[in-house]
PDB file of N, CA and C in Angstrom:
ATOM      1  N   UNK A   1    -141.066  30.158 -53.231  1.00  0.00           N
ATOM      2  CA  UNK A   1    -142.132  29.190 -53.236  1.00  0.00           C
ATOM      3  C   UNK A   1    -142.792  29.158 -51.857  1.00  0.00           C
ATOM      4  N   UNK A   2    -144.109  29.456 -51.606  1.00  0.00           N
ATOM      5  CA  UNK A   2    -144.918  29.352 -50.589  1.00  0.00           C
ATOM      6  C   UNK A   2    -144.938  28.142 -49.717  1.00  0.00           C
ATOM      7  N   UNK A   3    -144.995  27.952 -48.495  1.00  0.00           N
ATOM      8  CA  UNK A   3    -145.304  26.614 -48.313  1.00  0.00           C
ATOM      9  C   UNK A   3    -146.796  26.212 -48.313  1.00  0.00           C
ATOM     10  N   UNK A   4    -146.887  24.799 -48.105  1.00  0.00           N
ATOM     11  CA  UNK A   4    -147.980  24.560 -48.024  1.00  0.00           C
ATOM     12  C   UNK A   4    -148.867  24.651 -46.517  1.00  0.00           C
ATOM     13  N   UNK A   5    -150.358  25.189 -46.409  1.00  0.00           N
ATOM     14  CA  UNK A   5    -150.867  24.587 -45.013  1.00  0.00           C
ATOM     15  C   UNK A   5    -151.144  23.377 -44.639  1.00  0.00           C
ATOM     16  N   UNK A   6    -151.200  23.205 -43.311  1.00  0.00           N
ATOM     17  CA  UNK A   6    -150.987  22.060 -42.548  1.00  0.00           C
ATOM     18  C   UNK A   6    -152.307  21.607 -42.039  1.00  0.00           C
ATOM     19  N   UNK A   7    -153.424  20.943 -42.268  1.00  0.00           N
ATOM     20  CA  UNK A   7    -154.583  20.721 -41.324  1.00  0.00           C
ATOM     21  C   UNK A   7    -154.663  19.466 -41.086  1.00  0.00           C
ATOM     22  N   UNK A   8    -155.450  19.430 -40.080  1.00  0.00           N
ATOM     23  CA  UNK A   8    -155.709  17.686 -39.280  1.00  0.00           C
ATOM     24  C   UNK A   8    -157.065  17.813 -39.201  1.00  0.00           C
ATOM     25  N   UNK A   9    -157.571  16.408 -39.460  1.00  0.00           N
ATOM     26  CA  UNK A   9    -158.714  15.502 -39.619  1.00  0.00           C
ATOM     27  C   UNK A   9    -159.205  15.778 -37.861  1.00  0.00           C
ATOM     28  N   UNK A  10    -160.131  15.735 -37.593  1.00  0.00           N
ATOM     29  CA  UNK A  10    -160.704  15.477 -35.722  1.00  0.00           C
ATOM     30  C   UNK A  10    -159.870  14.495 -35.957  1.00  0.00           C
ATOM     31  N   UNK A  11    -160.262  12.787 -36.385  1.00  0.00           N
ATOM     32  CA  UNK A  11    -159.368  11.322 -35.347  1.00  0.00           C
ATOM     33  C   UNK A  11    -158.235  11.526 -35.518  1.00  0.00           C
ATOM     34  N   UNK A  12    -157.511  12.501 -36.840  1.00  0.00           N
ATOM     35  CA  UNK A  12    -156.354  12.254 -36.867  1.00  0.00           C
ATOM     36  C   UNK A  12    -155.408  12.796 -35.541  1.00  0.00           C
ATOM     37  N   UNK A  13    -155.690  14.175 -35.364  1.00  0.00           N
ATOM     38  CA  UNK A  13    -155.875  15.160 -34.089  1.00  0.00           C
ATOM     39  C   UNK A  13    -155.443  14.699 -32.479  1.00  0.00           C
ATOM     40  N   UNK A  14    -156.772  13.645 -32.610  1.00  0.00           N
ATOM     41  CA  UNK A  14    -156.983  13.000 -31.793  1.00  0.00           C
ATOM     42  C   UNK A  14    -155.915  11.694 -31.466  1.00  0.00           C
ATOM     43  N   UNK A  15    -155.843  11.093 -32.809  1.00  0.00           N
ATOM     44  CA  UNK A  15    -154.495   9.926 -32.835  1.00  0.00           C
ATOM     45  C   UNK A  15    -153.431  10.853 -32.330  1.00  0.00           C
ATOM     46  N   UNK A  16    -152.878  11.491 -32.654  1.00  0.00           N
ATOM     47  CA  UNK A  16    -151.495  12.415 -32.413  1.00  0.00           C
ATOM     48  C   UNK A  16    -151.626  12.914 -31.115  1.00  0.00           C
ATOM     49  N   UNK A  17    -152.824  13.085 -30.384  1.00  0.00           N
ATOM     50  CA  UNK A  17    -153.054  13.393 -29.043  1.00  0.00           C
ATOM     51  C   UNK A  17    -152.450  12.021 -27.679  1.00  0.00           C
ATOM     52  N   UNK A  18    -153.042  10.826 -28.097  1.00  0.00           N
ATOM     53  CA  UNK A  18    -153.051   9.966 -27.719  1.00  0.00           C
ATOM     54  C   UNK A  18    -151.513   8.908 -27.653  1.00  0.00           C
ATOM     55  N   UNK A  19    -150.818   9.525 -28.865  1.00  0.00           N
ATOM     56  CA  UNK A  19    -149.112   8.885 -28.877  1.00  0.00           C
ATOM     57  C   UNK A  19    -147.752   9.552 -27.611  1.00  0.00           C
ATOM     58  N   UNK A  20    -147.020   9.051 -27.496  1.00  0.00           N
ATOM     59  CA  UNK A  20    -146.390   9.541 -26.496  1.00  0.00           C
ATOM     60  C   UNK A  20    -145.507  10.506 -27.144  1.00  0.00           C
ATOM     61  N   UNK A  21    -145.355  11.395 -25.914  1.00  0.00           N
ATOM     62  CA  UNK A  21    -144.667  12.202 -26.109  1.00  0.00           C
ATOM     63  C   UNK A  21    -143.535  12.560 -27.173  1.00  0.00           C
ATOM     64  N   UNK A  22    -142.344  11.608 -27.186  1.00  0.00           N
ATOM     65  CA  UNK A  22    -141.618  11.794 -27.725  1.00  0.00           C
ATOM     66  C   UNK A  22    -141.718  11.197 -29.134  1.00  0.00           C
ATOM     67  N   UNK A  23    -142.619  10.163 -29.399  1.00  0.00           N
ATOM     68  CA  UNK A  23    -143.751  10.689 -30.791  1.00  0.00           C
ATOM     69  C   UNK A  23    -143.971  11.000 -31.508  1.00  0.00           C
ATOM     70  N   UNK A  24    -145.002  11.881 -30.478  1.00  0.00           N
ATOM     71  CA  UNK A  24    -145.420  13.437 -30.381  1.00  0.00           C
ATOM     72  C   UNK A  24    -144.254  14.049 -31.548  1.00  0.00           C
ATOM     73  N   UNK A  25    -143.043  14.428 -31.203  1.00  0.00           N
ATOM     74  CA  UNK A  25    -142.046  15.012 -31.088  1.00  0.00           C
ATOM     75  C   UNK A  25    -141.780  14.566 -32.580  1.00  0.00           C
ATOM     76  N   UNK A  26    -141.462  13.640 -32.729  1.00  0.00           N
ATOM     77  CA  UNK A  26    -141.284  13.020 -34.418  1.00  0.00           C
ATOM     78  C   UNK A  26    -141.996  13.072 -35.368  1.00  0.00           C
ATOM     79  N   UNK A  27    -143.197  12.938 -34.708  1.00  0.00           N
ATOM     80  CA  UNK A  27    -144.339  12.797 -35.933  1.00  0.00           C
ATOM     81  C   UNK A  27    -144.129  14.232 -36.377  1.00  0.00           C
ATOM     82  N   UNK A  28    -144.550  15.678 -35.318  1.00  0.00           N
ATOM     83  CA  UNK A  28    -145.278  17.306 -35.437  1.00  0.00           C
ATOM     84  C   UNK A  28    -143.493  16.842 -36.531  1.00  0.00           C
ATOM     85  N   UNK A  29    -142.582  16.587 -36.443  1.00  0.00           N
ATOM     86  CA  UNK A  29    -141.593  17.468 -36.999  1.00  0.00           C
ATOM     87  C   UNK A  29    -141.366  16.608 -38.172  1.00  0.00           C
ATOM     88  N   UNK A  30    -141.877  15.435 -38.486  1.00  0.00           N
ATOM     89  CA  UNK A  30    -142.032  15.187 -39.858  1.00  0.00           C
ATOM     90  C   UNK A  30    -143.525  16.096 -40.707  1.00  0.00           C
ATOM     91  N   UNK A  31    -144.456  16.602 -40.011  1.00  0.00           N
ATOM     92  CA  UNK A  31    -145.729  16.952 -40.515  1.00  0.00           C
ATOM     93  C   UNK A  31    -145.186  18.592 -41.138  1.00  0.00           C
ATOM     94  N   UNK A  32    -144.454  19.111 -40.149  1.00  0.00           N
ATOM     95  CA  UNK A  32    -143.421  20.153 -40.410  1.00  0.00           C
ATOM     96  C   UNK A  32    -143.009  20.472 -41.925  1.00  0.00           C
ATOM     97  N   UNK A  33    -142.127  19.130 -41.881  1.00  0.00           N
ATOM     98  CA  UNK A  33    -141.819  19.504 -43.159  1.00  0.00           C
ATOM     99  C   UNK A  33    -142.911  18.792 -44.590  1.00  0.00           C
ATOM    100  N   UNK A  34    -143.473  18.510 -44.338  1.00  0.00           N
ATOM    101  CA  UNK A  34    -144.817  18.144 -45.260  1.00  0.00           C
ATOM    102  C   UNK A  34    -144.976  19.611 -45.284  1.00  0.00           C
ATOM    103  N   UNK A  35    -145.515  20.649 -44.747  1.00  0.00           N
ATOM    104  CA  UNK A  35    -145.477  22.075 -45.190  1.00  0.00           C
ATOM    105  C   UNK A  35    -144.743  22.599 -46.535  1.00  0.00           C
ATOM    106  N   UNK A  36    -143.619  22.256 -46.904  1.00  0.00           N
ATOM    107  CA  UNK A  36    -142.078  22.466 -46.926  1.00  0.00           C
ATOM    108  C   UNK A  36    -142.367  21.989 -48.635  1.00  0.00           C
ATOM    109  N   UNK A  37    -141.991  20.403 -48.263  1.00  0.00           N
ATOM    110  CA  UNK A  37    -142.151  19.228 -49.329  1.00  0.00           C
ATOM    111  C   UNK A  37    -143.334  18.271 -49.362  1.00  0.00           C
ATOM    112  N   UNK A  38    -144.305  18.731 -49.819  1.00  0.00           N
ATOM    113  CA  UNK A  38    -145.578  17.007 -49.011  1.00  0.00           C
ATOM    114  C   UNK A  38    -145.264  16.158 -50.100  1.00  0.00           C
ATOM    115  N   UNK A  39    -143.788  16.103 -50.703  1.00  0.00           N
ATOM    116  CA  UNK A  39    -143.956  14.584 -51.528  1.00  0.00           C
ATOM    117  C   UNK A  39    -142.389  14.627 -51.383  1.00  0.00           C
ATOM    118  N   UNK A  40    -141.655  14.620 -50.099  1.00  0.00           N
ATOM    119  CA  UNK A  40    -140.560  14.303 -49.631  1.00  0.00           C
ATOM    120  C   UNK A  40    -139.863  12.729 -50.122  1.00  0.00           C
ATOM    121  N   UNK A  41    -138.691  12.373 -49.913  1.00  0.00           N
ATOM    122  CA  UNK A  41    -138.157  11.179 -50.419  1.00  0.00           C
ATOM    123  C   UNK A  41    -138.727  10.565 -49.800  1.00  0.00           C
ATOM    124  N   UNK A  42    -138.965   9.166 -49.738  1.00  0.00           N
ATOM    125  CA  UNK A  42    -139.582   8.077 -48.487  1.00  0.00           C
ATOM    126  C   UNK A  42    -141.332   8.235 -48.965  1.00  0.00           C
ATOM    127  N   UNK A  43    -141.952   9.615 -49.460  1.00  0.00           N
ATOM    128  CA  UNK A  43    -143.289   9.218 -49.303  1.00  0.00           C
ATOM    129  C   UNK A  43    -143.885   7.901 -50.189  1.00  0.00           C
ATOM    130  N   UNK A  44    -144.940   7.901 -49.966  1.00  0.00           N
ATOM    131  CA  UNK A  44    -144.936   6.794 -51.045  1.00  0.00           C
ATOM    132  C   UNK A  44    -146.944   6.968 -51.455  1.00  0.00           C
ATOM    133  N   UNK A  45    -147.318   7.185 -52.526  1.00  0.00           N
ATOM    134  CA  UNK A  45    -148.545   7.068 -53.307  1.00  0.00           C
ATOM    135  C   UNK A  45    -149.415   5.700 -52.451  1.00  0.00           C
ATOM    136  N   UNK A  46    -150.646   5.605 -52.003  1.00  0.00           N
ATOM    137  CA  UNK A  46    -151.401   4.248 -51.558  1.00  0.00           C
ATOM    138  C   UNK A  46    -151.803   4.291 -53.146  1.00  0.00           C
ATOM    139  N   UNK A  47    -151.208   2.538 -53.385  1.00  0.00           N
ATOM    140  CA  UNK A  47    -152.301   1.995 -54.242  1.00  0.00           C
ATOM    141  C   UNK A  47    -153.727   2.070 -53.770  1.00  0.00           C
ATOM    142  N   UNK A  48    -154.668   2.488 -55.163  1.00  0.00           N
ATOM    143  CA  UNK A  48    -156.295   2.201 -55.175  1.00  0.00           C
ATOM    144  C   UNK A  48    -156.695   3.210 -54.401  1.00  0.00           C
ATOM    145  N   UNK A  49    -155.928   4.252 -53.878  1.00  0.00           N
ATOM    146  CA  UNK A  49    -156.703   5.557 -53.832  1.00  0.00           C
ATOM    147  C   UNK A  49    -156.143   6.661 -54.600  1.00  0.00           C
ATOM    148  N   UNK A  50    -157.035   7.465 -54.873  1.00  0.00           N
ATOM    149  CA  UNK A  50    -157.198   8.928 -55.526  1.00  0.00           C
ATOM    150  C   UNK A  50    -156.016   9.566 -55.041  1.00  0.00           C
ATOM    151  N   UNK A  51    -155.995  10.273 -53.895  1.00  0.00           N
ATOM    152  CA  UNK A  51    -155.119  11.041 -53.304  1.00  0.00           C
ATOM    153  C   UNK A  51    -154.680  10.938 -52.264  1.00  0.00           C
ATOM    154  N   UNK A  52    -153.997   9.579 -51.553  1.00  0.00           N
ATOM    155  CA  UNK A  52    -153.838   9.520 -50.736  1.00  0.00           C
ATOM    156  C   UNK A  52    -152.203   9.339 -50.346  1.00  0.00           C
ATOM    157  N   UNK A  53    -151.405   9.993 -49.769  1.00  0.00           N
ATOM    158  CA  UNK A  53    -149.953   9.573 -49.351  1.00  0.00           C
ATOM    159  C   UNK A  53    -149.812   9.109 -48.126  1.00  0.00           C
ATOM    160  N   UNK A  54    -148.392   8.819 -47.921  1.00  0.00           N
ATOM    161  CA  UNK A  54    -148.130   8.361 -46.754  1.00  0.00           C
ATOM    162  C   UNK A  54    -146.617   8.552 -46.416  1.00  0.00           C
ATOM    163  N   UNK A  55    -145.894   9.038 -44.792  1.00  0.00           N
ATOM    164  CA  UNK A  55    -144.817   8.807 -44.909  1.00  0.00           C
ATOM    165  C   UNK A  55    -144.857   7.889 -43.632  1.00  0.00           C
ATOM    166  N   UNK A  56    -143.249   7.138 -43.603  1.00  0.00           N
ATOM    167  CA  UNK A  56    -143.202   6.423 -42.242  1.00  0.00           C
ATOM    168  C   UNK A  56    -142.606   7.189 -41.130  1.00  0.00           C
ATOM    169  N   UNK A  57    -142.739   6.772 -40.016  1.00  0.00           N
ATOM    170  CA  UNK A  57    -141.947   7.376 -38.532  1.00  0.00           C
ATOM    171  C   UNK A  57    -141.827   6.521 -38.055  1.00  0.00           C
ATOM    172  N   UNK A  58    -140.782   5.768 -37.880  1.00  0.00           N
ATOM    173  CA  UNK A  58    -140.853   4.661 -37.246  1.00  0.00           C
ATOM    174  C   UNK A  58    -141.723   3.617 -37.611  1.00  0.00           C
ATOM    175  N   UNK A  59    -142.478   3.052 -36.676  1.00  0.00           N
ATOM    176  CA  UNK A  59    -143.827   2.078 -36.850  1.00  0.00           C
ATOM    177  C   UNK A  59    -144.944   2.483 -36.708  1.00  0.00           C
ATOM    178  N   UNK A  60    -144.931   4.057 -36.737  1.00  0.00           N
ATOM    179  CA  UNK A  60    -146.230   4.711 -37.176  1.00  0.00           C
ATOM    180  C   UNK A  60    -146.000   5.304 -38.527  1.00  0.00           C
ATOM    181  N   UNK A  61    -147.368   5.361 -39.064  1.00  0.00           N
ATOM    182  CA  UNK A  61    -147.773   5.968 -40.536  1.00  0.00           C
ATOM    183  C   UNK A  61    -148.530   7.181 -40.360  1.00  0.00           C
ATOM    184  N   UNK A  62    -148.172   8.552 -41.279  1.00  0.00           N
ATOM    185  CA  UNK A  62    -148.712   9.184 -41.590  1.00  0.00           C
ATOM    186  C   UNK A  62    -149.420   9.317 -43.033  1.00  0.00           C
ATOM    187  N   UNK A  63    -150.931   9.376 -42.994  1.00  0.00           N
ATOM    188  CA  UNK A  63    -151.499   9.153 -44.398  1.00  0.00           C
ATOM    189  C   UNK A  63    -151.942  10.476 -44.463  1.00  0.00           C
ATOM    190  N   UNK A  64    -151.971  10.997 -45.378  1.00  0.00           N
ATOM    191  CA  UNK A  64    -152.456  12.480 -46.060  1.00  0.00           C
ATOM    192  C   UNK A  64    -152.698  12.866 -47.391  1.00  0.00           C
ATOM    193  N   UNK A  65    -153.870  13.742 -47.498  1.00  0.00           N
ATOM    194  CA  UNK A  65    -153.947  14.084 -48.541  1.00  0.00           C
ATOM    195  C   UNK A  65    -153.579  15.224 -49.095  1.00  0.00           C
ATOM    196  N   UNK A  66    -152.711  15.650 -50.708  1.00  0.00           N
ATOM    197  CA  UNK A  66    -152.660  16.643 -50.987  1.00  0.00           C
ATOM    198  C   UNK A  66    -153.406  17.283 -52.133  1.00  0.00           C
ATOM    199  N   UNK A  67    -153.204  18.873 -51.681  1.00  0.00           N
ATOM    200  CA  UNK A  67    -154.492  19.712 -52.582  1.00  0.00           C
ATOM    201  C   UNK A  67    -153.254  20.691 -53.118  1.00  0.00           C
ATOM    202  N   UNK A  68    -152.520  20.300 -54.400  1.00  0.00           N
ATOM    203  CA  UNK A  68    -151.612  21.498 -54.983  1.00  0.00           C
ATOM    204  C   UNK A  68    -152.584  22.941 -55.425  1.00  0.00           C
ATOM    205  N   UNK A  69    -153.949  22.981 -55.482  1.00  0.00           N
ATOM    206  CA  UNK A  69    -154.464  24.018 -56.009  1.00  0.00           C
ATOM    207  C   UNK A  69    -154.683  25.010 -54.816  1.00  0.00           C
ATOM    208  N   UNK A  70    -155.298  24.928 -53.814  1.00  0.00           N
ATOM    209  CA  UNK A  70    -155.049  25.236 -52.757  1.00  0.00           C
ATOM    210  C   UNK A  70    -153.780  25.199 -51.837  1.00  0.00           C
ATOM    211  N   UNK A  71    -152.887  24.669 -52.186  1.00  0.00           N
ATOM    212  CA  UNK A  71    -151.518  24.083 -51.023  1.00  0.00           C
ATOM    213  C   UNK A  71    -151.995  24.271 -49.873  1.00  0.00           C
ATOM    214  N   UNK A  72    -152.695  22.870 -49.870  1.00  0.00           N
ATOM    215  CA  UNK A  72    -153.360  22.251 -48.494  1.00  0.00           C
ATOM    216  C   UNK A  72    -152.506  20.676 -48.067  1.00  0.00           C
ATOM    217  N   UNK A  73    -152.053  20.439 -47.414  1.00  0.00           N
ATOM    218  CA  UNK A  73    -151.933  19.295 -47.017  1.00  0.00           C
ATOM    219  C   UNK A  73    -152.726  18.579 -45.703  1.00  0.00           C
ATOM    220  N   UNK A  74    -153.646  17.762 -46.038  1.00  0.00           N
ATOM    221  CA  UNK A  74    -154.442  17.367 -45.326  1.00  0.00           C
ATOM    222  C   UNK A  74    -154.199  15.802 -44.769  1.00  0.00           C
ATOM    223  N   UNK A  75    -153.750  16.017 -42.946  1.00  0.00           N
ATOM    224  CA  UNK A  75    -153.625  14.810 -42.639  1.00  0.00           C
ATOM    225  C   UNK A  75    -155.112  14.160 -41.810  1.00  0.00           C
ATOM    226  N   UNK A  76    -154.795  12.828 -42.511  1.00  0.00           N
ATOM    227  CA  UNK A  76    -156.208  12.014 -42.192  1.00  0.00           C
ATOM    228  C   UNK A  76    -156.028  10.713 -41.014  1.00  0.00           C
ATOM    229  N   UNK A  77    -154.593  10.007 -41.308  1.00  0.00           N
ATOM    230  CA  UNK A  77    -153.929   9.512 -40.236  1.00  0.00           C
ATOM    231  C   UNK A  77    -153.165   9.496 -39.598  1.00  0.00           C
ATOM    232  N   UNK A  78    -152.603   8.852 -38.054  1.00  0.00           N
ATOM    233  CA  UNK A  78    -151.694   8.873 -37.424  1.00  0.00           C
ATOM    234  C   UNK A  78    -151.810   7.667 -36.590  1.00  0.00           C
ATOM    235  N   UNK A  79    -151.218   6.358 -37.136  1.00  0.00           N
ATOM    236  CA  UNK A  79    -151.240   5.030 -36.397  1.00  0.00           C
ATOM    237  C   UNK A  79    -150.120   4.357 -37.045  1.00  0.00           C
ATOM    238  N   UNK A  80    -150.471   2.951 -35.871  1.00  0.00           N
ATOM    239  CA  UNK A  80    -149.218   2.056 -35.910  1.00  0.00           C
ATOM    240  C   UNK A  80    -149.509   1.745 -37.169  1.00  0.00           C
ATOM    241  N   UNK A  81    -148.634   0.845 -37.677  1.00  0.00           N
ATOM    242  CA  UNK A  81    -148.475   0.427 -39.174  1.00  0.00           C
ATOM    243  C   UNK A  81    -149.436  -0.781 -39.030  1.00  0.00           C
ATOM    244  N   UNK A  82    -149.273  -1.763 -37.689  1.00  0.00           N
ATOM    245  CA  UNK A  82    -150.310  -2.820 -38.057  1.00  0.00           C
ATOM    246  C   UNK A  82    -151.992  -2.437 -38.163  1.00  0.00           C
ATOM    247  N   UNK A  83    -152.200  -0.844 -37.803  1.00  0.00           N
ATOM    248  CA  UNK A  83    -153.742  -0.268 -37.928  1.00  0.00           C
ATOM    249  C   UNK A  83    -153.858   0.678 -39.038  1.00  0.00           C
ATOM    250  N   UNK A  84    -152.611   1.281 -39.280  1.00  0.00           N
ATOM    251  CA  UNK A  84    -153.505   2.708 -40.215  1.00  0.00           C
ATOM    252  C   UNK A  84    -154.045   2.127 -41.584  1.00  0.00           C
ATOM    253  N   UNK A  85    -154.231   0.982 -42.180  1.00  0.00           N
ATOM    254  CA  UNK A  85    -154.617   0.674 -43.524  1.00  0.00           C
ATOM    255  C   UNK A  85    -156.122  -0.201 -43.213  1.00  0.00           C
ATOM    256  N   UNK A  86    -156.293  -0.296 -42.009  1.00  0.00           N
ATOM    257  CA  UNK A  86    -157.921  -1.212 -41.917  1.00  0.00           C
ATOM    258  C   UNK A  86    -159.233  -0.317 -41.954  1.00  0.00           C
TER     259      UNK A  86
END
């Protein structure tokens, strides 16, 4: 089974630029395995959108979208939990 590719949004990019280091470090290696599995245990479906997931890291959220026809996984966020849903 192929994995899937990995792309980032510019803000998302940019959010993941801006977190610290060690982070840094958690987030790239949960996004990792989104390659792997993008509907790993823990993810969870957003109510009231189309295609949107999410996993946690701590008290940051990763939101992404997946494309099984392509095996694209497309991340759109990377914020604290009290911002990534506004």
């Amino acid at each position: 089974m192929d994995d899937y590719g990995v792309t980032f949004a510019r803000s998302a990019r940019r959010e993941l630029e801006a977190l610290e280091v060690s982070m840094v470090r958690r987030v790239i290696s949960k996004i990792d395995g989104l390659a792997r599995d993008p509907r790993p245990s823990g993810s969870r479906k957003l109510q009231g959108e189309q295609n949107l997931w999410r996993i946690r890291i701590g008290d940051y959220r990763v939101v992404y979208s997946i494309d099984d026809r392509q095996r694209i996984v497309d991340i759109v966020r990377i914020r604290h939990r009290r911002d990534v849903y506004r």
